[in-house]
C-alpha atoms as a PDB file:
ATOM      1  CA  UNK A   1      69.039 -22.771 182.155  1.00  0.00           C
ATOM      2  CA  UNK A   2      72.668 -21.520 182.041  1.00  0.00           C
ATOM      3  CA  UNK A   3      75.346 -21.946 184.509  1.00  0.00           C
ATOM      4  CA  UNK A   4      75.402 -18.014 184.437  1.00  0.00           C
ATOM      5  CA  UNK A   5      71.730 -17.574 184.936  1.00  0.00           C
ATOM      6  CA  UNK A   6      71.467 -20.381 187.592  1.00  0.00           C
ATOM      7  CA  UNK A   7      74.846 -18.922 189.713  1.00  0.00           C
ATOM      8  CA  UNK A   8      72.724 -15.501 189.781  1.00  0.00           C
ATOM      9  CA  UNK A   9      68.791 -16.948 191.045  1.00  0.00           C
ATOM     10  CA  UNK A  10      71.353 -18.345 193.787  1.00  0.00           C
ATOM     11  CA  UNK A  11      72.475 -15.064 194.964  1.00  0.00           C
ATOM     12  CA  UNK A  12      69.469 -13.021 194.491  1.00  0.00           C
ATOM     13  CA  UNK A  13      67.936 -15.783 196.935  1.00  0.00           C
ATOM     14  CA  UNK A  14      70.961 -15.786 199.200  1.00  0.00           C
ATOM     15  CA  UNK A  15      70.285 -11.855 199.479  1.00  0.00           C
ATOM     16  CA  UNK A  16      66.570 -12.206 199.846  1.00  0.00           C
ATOM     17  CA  UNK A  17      66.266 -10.583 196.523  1.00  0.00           C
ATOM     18  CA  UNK A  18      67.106  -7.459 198.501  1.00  0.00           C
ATOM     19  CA  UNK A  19      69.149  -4.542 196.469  1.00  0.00           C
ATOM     20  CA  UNK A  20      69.826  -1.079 196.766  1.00  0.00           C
ATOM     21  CA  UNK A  21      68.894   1.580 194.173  1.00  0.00           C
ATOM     22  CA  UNK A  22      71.132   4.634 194.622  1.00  0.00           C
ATOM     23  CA  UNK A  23      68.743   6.825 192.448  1.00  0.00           C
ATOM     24  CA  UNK A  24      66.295   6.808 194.581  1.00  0.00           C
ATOM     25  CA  UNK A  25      68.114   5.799 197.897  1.00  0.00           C
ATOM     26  CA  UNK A  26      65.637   2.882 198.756  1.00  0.00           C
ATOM     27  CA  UNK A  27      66.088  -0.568 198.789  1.00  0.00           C
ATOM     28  CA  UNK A  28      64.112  -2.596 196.162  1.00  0.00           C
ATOM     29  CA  UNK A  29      62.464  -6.034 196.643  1.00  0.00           C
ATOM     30  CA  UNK A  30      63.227  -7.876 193.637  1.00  0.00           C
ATOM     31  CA  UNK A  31      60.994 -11.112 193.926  1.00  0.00           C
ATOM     32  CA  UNK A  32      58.496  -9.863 191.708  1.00  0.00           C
ATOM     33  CA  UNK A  33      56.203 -11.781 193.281  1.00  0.00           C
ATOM     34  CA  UNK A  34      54.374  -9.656 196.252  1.00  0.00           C
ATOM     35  CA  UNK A  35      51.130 -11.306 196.887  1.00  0.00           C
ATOM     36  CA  UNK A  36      49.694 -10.887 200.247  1.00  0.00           C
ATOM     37  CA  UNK A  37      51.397 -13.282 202.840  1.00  0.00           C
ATOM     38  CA  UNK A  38      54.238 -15.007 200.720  1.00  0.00           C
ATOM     39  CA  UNK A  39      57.778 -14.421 202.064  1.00  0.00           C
ATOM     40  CA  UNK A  40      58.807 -11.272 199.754  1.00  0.00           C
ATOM     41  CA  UNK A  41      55.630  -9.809 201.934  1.00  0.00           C
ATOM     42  CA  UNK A  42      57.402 -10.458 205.220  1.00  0.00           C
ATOM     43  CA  UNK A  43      60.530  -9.355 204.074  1.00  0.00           C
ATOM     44  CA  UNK A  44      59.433  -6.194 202.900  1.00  0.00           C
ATOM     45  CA  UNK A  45      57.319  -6.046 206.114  1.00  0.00           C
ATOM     46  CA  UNK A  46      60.399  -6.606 208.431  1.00  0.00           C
ATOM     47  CA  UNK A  47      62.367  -3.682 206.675  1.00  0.00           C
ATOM     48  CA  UNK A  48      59.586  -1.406 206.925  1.00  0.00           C
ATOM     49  CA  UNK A  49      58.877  -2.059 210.520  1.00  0.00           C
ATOM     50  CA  UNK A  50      62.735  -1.712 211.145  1.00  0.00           C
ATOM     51  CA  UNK A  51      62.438   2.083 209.185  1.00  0.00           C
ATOM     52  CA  UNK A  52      64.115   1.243 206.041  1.00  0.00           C
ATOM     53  CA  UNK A  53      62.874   2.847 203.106  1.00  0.00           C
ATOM     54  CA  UNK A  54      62.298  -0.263 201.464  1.00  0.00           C
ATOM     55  CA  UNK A  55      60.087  -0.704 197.733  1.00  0.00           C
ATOM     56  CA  UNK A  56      57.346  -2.206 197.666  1.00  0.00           C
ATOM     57  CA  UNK A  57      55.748  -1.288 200.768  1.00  0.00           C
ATOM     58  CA  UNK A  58      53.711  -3.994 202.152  1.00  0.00           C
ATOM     59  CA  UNK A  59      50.083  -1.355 201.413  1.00  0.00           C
ATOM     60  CA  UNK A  60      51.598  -0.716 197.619  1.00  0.00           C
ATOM     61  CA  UNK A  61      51.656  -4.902 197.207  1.00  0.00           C
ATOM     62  CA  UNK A  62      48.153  -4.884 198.779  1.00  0.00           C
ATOM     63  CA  UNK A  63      46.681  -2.185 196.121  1.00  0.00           C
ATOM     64  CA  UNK A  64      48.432  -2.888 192.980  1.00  0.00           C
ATOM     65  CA  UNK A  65      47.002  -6.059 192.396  1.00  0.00           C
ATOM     66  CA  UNK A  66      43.751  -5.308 193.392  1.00  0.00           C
ATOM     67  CA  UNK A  67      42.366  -3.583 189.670  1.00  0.00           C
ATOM     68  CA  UNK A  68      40.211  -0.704 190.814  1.00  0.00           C
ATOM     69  CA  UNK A  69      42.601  -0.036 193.750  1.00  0.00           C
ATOM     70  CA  UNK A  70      45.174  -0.071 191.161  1.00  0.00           C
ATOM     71  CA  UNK A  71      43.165   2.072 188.595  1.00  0.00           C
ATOM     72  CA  UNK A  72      41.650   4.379 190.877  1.00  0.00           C
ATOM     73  CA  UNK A  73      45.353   5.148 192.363  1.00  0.00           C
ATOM     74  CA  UNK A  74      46.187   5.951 188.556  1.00  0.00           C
ATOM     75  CA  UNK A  75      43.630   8.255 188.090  1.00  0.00           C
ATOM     76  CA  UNK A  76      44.724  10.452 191.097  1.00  0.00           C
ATOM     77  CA  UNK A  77      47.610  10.304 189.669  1.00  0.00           C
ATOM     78  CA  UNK A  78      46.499  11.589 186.421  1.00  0.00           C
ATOM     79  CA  UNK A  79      47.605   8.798 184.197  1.00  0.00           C
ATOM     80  CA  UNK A  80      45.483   7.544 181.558  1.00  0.00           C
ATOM     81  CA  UNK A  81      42.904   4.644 182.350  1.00  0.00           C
ATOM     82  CA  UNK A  82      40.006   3.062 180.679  1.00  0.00           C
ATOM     83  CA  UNK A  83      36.461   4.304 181.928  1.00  0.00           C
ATOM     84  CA  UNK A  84      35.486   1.430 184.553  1.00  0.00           C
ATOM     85  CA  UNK A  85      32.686   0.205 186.827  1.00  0.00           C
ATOM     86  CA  UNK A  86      32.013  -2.384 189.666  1.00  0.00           C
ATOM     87  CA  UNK A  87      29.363  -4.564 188.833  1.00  0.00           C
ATOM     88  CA  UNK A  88      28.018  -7.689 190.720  1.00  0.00           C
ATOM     89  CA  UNK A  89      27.619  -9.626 187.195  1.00  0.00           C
ATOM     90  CA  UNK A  90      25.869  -6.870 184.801  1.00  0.00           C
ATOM     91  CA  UNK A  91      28.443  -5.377 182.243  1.00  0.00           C
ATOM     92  CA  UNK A  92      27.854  -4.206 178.676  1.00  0.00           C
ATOM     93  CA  UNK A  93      31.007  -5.696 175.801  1.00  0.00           C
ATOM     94  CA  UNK A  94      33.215  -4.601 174.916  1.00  0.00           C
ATOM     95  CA  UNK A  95      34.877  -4.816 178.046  1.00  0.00           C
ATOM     96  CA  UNK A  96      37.916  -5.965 180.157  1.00  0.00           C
ATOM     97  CA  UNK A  97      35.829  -8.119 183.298  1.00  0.00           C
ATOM     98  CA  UNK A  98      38.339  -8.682 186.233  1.00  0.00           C
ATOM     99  CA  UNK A  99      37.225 -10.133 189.523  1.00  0.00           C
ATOM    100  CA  UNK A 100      37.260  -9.068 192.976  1.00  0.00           C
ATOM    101  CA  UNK A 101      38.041 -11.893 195.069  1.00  0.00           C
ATOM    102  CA  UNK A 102      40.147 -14.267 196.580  1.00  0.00           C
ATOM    103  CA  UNK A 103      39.895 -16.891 194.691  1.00  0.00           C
ATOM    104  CA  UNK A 104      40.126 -15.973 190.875  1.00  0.00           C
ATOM    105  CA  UNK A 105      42.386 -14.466 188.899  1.00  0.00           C
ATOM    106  CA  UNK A 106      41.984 -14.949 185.323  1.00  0.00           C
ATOM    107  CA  UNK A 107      40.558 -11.788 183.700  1.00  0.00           C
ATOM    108  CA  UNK A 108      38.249 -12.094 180.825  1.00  0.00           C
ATOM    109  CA  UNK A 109      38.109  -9.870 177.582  1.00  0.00           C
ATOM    110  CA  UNK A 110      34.313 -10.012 175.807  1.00  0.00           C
ATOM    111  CA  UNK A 111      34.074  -8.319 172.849  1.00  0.00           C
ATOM    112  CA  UNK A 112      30.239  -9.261 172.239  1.00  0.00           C
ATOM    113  CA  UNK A 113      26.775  -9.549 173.077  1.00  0.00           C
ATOM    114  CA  UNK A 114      26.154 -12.954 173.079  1.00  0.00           C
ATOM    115  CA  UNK A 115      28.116 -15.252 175.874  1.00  0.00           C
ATOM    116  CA  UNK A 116      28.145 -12.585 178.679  1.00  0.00           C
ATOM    117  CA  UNK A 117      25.205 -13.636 181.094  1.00  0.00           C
ATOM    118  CA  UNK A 118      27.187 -17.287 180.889  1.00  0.00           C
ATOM    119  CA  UNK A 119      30.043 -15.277 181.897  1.00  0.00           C
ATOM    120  CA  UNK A 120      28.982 -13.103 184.355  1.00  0.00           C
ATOM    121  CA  UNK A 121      27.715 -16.076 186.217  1.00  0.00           C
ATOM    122  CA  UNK A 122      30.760 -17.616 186.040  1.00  0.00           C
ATOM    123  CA  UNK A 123      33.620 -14.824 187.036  1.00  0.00           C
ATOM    124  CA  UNK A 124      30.728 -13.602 189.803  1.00  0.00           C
ATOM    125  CA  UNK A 125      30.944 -17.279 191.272  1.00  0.00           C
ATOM    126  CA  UNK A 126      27.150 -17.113 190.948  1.00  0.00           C
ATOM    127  CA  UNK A 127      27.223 -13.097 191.457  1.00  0.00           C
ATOM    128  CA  UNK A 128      28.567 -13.477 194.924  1.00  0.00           C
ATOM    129  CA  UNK A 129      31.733 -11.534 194.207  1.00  0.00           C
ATOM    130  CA  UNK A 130      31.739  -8.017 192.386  1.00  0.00           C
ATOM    131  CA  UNK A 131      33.770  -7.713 188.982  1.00  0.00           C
ATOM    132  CA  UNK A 132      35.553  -4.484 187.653  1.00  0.00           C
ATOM    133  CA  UNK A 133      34.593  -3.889 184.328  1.00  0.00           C
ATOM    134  CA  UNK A 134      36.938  -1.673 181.728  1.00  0.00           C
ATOM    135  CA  UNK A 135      35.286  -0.676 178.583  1.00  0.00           C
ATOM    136  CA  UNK A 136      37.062  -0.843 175.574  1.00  0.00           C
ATOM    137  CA  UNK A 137      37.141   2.091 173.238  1.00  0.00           C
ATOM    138  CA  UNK A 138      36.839   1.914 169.633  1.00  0.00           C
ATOM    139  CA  UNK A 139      39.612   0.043 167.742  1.00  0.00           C
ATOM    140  CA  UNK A 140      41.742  -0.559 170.901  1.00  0.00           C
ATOM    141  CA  UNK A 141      43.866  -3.410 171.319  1.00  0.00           C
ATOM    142  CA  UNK A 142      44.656  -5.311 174.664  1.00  0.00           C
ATOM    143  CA  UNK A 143      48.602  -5.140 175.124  1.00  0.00           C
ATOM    144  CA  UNK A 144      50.902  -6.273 177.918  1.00  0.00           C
ATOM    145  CA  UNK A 145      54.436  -5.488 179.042  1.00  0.00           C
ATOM    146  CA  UNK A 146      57.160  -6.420 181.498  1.00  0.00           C
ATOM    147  CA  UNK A 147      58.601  -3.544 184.061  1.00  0.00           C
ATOM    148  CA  UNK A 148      61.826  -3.482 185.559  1.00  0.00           C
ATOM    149  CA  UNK A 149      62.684  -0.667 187.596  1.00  0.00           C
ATOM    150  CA  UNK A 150      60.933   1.840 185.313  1.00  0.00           C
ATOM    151  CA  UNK A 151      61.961   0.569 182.021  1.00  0.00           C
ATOM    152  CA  UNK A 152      60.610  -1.515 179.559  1.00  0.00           C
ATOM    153  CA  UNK A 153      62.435  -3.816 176.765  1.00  0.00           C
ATOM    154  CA  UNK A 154      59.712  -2.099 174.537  1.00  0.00           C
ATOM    155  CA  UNK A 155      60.332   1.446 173.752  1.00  0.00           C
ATOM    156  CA  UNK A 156      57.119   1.981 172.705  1.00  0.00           C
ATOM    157  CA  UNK A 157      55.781   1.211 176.687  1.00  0.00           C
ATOM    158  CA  UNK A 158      58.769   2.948 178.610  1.00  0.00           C
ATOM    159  CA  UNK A 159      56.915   6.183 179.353  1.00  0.00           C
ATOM    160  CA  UNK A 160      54.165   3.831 181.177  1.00  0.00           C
ATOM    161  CA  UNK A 161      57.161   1.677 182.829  1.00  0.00           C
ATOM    162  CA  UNK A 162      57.951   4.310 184.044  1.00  0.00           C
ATOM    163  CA  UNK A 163      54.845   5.786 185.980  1.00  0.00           C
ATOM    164  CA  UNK A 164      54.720   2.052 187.310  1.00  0.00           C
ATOM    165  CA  UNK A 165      58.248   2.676 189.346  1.00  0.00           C
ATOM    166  CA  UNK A 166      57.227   6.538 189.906  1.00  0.00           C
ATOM    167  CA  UNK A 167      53.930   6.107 191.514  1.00  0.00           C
ATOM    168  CA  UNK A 168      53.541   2.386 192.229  1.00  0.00           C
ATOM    169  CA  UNK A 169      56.920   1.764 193.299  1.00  0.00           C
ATOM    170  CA  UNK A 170      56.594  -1.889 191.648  1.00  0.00           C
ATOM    171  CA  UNK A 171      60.443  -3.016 190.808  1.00  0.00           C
ATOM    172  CA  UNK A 172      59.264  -5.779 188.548  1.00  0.00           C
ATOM    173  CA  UNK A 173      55.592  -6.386 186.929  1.00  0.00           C
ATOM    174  CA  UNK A 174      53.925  -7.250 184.096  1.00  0.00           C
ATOM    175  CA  UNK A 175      51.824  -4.212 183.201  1.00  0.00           C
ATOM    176  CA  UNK A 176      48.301  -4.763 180.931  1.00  0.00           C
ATOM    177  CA  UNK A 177      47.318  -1.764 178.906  1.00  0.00           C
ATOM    178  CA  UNK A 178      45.177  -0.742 176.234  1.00  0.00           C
ATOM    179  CA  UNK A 179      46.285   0.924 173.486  1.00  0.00           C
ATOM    180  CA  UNK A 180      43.924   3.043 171.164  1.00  0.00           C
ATOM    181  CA  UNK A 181      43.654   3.655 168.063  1.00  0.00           C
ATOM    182  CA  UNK A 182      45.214   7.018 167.863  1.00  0.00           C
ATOM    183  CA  UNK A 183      48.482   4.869 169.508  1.00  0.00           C
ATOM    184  CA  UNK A 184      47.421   6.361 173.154  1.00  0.00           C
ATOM    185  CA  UNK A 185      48.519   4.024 175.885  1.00  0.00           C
ATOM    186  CA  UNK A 186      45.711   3.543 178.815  1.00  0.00           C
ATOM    187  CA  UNK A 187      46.948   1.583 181.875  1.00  0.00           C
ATOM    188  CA  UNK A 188      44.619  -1.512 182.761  1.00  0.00           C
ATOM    189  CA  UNK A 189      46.010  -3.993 185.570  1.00  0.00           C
ATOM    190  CA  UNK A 190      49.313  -4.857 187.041  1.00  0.00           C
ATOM    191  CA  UNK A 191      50.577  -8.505 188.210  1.00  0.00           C
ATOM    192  CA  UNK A 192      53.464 -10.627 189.373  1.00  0.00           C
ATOM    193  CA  UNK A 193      56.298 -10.714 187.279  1.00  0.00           C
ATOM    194  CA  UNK A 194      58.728 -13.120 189.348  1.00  0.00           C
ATOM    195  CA  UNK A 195      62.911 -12.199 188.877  1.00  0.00           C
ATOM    196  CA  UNK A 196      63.775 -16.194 187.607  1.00  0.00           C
ATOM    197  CA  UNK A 197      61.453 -15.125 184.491  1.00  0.00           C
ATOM    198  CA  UNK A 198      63.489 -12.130 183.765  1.00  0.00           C
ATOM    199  CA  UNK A 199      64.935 -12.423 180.044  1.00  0.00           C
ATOM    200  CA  UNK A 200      69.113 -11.836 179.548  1.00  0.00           C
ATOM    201  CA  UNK A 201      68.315  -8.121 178.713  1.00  0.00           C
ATOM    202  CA  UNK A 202      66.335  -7.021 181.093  1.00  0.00           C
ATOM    203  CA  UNK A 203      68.593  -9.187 183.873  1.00  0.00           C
ATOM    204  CA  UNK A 204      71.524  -6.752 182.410  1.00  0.00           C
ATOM    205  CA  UNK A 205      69.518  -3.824 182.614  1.00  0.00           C
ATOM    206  CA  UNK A 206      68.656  -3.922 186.317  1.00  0.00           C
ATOM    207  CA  UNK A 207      71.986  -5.663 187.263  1.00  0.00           C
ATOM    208  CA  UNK A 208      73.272  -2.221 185.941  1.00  0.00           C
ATOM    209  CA  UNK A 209      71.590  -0.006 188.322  1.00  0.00           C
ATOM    210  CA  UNK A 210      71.219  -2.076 191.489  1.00  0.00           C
ATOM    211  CA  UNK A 211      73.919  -3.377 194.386  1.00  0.00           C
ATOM    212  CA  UNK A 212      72.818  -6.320 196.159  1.00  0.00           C
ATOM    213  CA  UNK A 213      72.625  -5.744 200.036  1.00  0.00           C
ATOM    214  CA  UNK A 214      75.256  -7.673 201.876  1.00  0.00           C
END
């Protein structure tokens, strides 16, 4: 790590990874880690509690990185998602299999017939916890991507970057999507993208466009 890069994780700690975003007059939490109870929770708690118009919100961490919370609020949003189900361990490949629970996060891609009871059984915990299934269209691939404050490294994913500032108000994420074979981009989960694994470009980007609170 580089004098530069380590002189920088020491501020944005010092500051609580706490910034202001003048284009949107809010202050962003940069940890880009917002699971449920760790301390970028309670700071963004605190600030909302004290009526700051702070990003995340404490209920947009909760939903994001729950999948069908996260897909459903896409659809009522009109952006473009996979068809999807909740299932308690029956699903039909080829399909995207995330689980709903606590304890697991690793998502599972099955392409075919085969395997899948095995794996059901497994990501179910013994079907006690439900799954959200995606289905796969024909010829897609499975793609991810890194947000950061509604842009993307990749031009090719900066329209869905984005939506992911617009209407999830994530500031950093890594963003899983399918892409079809016509080149159509369909959202598919969102998790933690943590500011220490930010690359030099995309650390000059958002340096850019944020002030860090004092």
């Amino acid at each position: 790590m580089s004098a530069m890069k380590r002189s920088l994780l020491r501020l944005a700690e010092e500051k609580n990874y706490l910034a202001y975003y003048k284009p949107d007059d809010c202050i962003v939490n940069l940890a880009g880690n917002y699971d449920y109870l760790e301390l970028p929770y309670y700071i963004s708690q605190d600030l909302e509690n004290e009526g700051k118009n702070i990003y995340p919100t404490n209920k947009e961490m909760l939903d994001a990185y729950v999948t069908p919370l996260f897909l459903e609020k896409a659809k009522l949003a009109s952006l473009p998602v996979p068809e999807y189900y909740i299932s308690n361990g029956y699903f039909e490949p080829p399909v995207i299999l995330d689980p709903i629970n606590p304890f697991m996060v690793r998502s599972r891609t099955v392409l075919k017939q085969g395997r899948h009871p095995t794996i059901a059984r497994s990501i179910t915990r013994n079907f006690t916890y439900a799954i959200c299934c995606q289905e796969l269209p024909p010829d897609s691939q499975v793609k991810y991507f890194r947000a950061v404050l509604g842009w993307s490294v990749s031009a090719m994913f900066r329209p869905a970057a984005e939506m992911i500032w617009k209407i999830f108000h994530m500031p950093l994420a890594k963003v899983r999507v399918i892409v079809q074979a016509n080149g159509n981009i369909l959202l598919s989960d969102i998790s933690q993208l943590p500011f220490d694994k930010l690359s030099a470009r995309e650390y000059e980007y958002l340096l850019e466009r944020v002030t860090w609170l004092e």
